[in-house]
Protein backbone atom coordinates (compact mmCIF):
# COMPACT_ATOMS: atom_id res chain seq x y z
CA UNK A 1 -9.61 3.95 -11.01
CA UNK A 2 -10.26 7.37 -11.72
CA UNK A 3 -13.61 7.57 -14.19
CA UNK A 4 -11.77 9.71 -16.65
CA UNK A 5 -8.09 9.29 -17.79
CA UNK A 6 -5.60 10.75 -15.30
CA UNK A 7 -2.02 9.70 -15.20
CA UNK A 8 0.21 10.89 -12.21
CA UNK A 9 3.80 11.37 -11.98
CA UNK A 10 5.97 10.77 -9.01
CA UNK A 11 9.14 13.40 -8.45
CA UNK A 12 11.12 11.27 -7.18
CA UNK A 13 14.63 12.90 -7.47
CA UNK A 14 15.50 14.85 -4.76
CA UNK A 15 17.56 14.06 -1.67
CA UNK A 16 15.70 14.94 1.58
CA UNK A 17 19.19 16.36 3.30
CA UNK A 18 17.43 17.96 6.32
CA UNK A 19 16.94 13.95 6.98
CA UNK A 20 20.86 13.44 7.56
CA UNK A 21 22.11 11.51 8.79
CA UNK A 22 19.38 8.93 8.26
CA UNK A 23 18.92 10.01 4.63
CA UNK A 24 21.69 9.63 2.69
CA UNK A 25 22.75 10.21 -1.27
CA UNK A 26 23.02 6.34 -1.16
CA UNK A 27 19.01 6.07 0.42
CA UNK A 28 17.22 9.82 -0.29
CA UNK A 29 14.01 10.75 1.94
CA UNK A 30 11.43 8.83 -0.29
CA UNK A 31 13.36 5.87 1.01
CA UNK A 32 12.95 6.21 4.24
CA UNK A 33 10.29 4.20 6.28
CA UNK A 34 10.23 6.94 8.91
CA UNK A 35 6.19 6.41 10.02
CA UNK A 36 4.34 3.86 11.62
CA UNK A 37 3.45 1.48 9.06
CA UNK A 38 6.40 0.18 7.37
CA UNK A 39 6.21 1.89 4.05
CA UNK A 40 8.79 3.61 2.74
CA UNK A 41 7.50 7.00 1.55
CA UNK A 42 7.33 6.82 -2.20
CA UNK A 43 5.45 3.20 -1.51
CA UNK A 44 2.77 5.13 0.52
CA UNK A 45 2.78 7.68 -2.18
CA UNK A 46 2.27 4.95 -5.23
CA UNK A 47 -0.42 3.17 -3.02
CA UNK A 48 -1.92 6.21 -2.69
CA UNK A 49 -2.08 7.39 -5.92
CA UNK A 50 -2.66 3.87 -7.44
CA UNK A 51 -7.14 3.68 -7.41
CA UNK A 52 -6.55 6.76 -9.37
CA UNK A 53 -3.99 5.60 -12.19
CA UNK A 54 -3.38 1.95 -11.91
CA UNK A 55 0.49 1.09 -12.43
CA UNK A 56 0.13 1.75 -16.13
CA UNK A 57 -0.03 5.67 -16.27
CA UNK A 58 1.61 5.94 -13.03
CA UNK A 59 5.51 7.47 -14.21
CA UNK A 60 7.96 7.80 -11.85
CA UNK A 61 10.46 10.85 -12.33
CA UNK A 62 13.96 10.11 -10.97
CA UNK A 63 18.11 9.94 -11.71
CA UNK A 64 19.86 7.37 -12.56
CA UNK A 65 21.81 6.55 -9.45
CA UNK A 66 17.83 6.10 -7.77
CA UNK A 67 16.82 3.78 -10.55
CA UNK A 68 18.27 0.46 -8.51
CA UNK A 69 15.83 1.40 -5.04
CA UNK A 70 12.71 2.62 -7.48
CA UNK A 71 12.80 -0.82 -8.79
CA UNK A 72 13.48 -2.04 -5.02
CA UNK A 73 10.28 0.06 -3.47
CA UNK A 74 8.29 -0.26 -6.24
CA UNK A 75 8.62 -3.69 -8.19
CA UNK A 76 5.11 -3.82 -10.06
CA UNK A 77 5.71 -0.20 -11.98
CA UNK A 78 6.75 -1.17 -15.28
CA UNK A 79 10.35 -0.45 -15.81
CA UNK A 80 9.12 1.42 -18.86
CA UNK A 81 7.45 3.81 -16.62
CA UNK A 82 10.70 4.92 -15.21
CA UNK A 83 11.61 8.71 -16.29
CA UNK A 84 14.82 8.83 -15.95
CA UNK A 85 17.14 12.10 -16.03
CA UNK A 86 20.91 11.69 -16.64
CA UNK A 87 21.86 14.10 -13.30
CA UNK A 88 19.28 16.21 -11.07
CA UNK A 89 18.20 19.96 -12.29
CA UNK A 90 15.76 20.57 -9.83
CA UNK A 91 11.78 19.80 -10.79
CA UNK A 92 11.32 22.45 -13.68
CA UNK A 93 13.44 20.47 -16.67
CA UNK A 94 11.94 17.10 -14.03
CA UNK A 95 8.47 18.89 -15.30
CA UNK A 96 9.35 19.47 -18.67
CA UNK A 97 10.88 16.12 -19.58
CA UNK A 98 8.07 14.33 -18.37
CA UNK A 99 5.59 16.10 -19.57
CA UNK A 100 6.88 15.84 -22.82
CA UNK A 101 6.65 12.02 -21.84
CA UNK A 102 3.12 11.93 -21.23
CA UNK A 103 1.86 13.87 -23.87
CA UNK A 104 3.94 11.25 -26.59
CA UNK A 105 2.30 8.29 -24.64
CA UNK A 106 -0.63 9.26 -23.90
CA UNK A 107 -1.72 12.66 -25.94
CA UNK A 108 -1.45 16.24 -25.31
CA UNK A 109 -5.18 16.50 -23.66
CA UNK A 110 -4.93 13.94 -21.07
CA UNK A 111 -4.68 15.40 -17.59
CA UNK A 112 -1.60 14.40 -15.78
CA UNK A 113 -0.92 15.53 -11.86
CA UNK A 114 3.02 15.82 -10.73
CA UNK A 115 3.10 14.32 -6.92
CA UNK A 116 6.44 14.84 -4.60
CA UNK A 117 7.19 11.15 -3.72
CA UNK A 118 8.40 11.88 0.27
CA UNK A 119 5.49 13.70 1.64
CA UNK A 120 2.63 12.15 4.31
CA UNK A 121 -1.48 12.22 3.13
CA UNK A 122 -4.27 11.89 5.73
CA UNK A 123 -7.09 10.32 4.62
CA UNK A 124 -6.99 8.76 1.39
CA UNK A 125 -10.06 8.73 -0.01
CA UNK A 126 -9.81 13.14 1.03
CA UNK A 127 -7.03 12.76 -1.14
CA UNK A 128 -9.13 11.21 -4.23
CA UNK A 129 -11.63 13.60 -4.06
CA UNK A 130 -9.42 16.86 -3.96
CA UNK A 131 -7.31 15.41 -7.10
CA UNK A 132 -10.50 14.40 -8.85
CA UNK A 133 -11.92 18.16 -8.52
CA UNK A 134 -8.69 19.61 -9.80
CA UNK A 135 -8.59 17.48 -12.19
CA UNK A 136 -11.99 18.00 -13.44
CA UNK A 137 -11.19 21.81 -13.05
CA UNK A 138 -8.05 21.49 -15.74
CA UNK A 139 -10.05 19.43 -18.19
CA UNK A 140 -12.14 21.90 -18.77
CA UNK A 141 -9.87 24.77 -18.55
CA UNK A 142 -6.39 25.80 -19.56
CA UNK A 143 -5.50 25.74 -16.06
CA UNK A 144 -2.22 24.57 -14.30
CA UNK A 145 -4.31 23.98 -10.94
CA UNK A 146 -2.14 23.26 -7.59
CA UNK A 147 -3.36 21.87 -4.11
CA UNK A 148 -3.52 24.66 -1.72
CA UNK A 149 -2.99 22.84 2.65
CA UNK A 150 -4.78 25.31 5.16
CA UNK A 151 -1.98 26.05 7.43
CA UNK A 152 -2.45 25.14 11.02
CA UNK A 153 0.38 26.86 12.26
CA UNK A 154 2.21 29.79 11.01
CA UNK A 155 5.25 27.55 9.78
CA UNK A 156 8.00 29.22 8.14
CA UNK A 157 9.91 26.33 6.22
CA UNK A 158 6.75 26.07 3.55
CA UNK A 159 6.14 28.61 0.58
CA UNK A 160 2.74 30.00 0.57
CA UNK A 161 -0.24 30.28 -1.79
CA UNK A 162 -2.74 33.46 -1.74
CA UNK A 163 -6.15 32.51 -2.46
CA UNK A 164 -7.36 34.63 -5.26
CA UNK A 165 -11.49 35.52 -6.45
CA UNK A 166 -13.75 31.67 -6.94
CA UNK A 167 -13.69 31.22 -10.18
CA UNK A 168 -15.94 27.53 -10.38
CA UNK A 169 -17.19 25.48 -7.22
CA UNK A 170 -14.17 25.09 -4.53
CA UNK A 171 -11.39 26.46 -7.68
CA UNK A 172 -9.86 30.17 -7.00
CA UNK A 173 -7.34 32.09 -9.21
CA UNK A 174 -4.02 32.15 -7.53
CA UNK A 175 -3.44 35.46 -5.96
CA UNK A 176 0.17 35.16 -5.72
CA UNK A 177 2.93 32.76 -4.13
CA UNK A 178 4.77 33.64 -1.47
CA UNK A 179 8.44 32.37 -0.51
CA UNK A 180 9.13 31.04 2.53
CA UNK A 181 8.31 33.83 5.07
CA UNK A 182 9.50 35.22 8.73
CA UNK A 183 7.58 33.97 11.82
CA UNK A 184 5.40 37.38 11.82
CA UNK A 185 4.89 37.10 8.05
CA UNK A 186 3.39 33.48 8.60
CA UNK A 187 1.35 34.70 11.54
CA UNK A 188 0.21 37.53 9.78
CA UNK A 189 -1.00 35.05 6.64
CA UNK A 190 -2.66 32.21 9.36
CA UNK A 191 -4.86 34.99 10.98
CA UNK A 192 -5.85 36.27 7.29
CA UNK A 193 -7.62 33.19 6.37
CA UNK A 194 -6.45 33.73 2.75
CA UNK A 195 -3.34 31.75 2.49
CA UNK A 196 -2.49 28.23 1.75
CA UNK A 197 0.68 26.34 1.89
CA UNK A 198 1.96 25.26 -1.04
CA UNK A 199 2.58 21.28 -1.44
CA UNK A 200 4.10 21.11 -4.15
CA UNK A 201 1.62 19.29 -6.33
CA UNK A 202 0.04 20.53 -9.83
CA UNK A 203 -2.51 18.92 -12.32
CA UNK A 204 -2.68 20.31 -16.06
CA UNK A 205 -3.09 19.03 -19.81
CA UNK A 206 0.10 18.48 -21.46
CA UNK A 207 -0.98 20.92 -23.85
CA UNK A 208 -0.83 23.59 -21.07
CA UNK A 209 2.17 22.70 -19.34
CA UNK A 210 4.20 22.37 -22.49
CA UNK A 211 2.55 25.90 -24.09
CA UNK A 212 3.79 27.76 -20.21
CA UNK A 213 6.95 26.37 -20.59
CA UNK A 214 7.26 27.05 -23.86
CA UNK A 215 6.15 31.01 -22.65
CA UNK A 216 8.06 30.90 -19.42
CA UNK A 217 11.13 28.65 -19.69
CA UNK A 218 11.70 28.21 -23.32
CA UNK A 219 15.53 27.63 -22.32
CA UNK A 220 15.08 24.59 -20.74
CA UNK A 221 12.13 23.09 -23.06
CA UNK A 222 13.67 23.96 -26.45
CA UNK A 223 16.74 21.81 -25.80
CA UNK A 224 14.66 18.86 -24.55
CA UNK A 225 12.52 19.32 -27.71
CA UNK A 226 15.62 19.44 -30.12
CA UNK A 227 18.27 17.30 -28.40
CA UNK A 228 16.44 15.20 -26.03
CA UNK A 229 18.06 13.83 -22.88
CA UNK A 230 21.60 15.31 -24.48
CA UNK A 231 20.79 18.81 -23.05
CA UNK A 232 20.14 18.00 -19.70
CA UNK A 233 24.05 18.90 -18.21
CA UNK A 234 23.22 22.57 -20.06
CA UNK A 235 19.97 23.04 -18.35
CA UNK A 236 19.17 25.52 -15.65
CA UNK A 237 19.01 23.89 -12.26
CA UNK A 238 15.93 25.78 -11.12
CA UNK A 239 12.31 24.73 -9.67
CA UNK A 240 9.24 24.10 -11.55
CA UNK A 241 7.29 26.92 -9.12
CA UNK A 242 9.98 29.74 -10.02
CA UNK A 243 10.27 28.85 -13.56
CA UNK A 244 6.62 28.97 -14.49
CA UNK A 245 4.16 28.69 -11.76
CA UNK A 246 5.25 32.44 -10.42
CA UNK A 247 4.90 33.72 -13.43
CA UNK A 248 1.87 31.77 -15.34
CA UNK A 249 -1.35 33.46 -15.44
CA UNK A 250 -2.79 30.40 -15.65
CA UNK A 251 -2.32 29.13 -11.99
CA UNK A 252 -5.29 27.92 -9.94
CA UNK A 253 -5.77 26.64 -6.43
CA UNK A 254 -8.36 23.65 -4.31
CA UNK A 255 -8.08 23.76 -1.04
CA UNK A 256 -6.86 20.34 0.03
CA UNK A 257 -9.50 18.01 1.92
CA UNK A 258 -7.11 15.97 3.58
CA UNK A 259 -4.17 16.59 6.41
CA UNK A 260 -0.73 16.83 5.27
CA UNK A 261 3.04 17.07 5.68
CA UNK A 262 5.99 17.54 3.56
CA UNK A 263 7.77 15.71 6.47
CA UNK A 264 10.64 18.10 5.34
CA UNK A 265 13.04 17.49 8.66
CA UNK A 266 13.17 15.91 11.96
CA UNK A 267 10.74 18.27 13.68
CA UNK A 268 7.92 16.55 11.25
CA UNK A 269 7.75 13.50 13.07
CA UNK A 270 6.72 15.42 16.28
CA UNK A 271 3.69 16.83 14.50
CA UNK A 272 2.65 13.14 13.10
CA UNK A 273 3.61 11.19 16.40
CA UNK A 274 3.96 13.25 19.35
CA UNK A 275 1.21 11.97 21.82
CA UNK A 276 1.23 13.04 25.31
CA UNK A 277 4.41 12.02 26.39
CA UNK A 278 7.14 14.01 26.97
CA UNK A 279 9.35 12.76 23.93
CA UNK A 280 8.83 11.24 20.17
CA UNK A 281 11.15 8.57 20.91
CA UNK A 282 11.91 5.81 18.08
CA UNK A 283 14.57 4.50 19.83
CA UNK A 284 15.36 2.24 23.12
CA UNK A 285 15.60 5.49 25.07
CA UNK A 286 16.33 5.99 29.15
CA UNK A 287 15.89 9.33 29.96
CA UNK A 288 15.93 11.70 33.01
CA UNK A 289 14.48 15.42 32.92
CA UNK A 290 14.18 15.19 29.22
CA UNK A 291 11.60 16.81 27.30
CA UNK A 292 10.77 17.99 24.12
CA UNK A 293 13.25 16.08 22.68
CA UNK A 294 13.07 13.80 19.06
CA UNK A 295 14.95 10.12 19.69
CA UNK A 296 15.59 8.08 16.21
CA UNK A 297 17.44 5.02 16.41
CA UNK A 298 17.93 2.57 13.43
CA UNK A 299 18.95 -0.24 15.27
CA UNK A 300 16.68 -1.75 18.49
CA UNK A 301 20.22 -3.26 20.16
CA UNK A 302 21.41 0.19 20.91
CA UNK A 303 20.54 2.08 24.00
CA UNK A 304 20.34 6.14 23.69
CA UNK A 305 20.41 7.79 27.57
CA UNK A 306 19.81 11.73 28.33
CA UNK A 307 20.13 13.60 31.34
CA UNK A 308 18.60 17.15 31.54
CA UNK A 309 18.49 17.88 28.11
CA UNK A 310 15.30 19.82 26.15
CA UNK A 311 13.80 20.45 22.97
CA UNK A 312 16.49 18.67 21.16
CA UNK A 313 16.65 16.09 18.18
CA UNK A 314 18.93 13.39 18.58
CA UNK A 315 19.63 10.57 15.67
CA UNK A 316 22.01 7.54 15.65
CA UNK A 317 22.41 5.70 11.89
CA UNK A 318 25.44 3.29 11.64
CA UNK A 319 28.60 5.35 12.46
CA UNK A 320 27.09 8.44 12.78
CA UNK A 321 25.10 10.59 15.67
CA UNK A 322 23.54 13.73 15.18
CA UNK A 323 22.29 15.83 18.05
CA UNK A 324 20.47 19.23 17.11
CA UNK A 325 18.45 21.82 18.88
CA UNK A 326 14.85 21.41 16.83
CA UNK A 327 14.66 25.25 16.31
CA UNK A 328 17.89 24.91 13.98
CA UNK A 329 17.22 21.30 11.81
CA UNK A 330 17.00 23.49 8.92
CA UNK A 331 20.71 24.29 8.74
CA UNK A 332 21.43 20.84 8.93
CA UNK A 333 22.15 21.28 5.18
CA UNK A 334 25.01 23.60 6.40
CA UNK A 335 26.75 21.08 8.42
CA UNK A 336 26.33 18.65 5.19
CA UNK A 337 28.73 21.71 3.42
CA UNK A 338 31.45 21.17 6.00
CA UNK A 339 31.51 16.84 5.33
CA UNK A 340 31.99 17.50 2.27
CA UNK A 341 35.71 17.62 2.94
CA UNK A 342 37.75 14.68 3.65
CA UNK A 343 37.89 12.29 5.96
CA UNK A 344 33.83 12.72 5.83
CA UNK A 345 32.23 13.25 2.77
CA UNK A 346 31.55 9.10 2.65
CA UNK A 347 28.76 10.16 5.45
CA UNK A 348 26.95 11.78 3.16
């Protein structure tokens, strides 16, 4: 356990589409057991975040249609511990709510990290040391301090962080954040040195969080203040980082000790697994003058066979098989669009 009172919330709301067709709005991304292992992702997350919290000021954020497989993936969290929002408005009111949460349970002044539930660590005890000095950091300060990854490619699907002046022993100001930029924007940050990517996890006093919200956002935390879980449907569907972490000037950055992913599509699974074969294949696969290619199958009986195909992602789930170029898995959401009309929209 951490040696000074942390508690740690899980977002665990979202749907992971870019994972179609294996992810589903029946079994989101954090369901998933996509790695080696056998853990779905939000177990490896609560395992992960457990020496520092224990399961009693570990919260798990998530809607009500998700409550049944939190329960399911999770079965020694105390069913108190379950945050639960009527319908999903993106992580800003998911932010506000449970901070509001935290700070009734457990006071204002005790330091509370927000952690997405469907991404992969490296290196555990990394991990525990990078939380623990951001932490510290936002104990001390009023800071809303975020984990900054050092890129290792100049990746375009991840929003970016730009290391500002050391203000404290391995904690910088924020410079600015960056949306997700073009391939020579991303190359141009990786040679600078400067820039992080932005994983999507923050660590603050309620007290902070509630008074930036309050500054920033005061339409979505006024109605949680006065009606509760009643104003959710009239809430702003927007994201915690555009609602106040763009605009605080109260954002810090530590750079992150550990390796990470946001595993946010297929290609993801060729950065963790690729070895030096040819093909990630997770799947009984025969293949001639393949290469390149991503193989998923979710059941061992059936047989997937190419011939002369290259740099492709290919996925069979139940009734369904998708088969994508990997430079264009981030427009999967686009096909998701078009199933939304009849006959299809029960393959979503």
């Amino acid at each position: 356990m951490a040696s000074e009172p942390f508690t740690a919330v899980i977002l665990a709301g979202g749907r992971g589409e870019r994972f179609w067709p294996l992810s589903r709005s029946s079994r989101p991304k954090q369901f998933l057991r996509l790695l080696p292992g056998g853990k779905s992702l939000i177990e490896a997350t609560a395992e992960r975040l457990w020496p520092l919290t224990g399961w009693e000021r570990m919260l798990v954020s998530t809607s009500e249609r998700l409550v049944p497989l939190i329960r399911a993936h999770l079965p020694d969290l105390p069913e108190a511990n379950l945050v639960v929002e009527p319908e999903p408005r993106d992580t800003a009111p998911a932010v506000a709510w449970a901070a509001l949460e935290v700070a009734r349970r457990f006071g204002e002044d005790q330091v509370v990290g927000f952690f997405p539930a469907d991404h992969y660590v490296e290196d555990a005890p990394a991990f525990h040391q990078t939380v623990e000095a951001a932490a510290a950091f936002a104990r001390r300060e009023a800071a809303i301090v975020t984990l900054g990854i050092a890129p290792s490619y100049p990746a375009t699907g991840f929003g970016y962080i730009e290391q500002g002046p050391e203000v404290a022993n391995g904690v910088h100001r924020v410079g600015r954040f960056v949306e997700k930029p073009d391939r020579e924007a991303a190359r141009r940050y990786l040679a600078l040195g400067k820039f992080f990517w932005n994983a999507g996890i923050f660590i603050a006093r309620p007290s902070v969080l509630l008074a930036e919200l309050n500054l920033r956002a005061p339409e979505i935390l006024a109605p949680l203040r006065e009606h509760g879980l009643a104003a959710y449907p009239a809430l702003p569907k927007t994201s915690f980082d555009y609602a106040v972490m763009e605009r605080t000037d109260k954002a810090y950055v530590v750079p992150a000790r550990f390796g990470w992913d946001d595993l946010g599509d297929w290609t993801a699974l060729e950065r963790l697994l690729r070895e030096d074969g040819k093909n990630v294949e997770l799947a009984r696969h025969v293949g001639l003058d393949t290469e390149g290619a991503i193989i998923y199958a979710t059941s061992k009986d059936e047989i997937i066979v190419t011939l002369g195909v290259r740099d492709v992602v290919i996925v069979r789930d139940g009734e369904v098989t998708l088969v994508v170029a990997k430079d264009r898995v981030q427009e999967i959401k686009r096909l998701l669009a078009m199933l939304k009309r009849e006959p299809f929209r029960e393959l979503l």
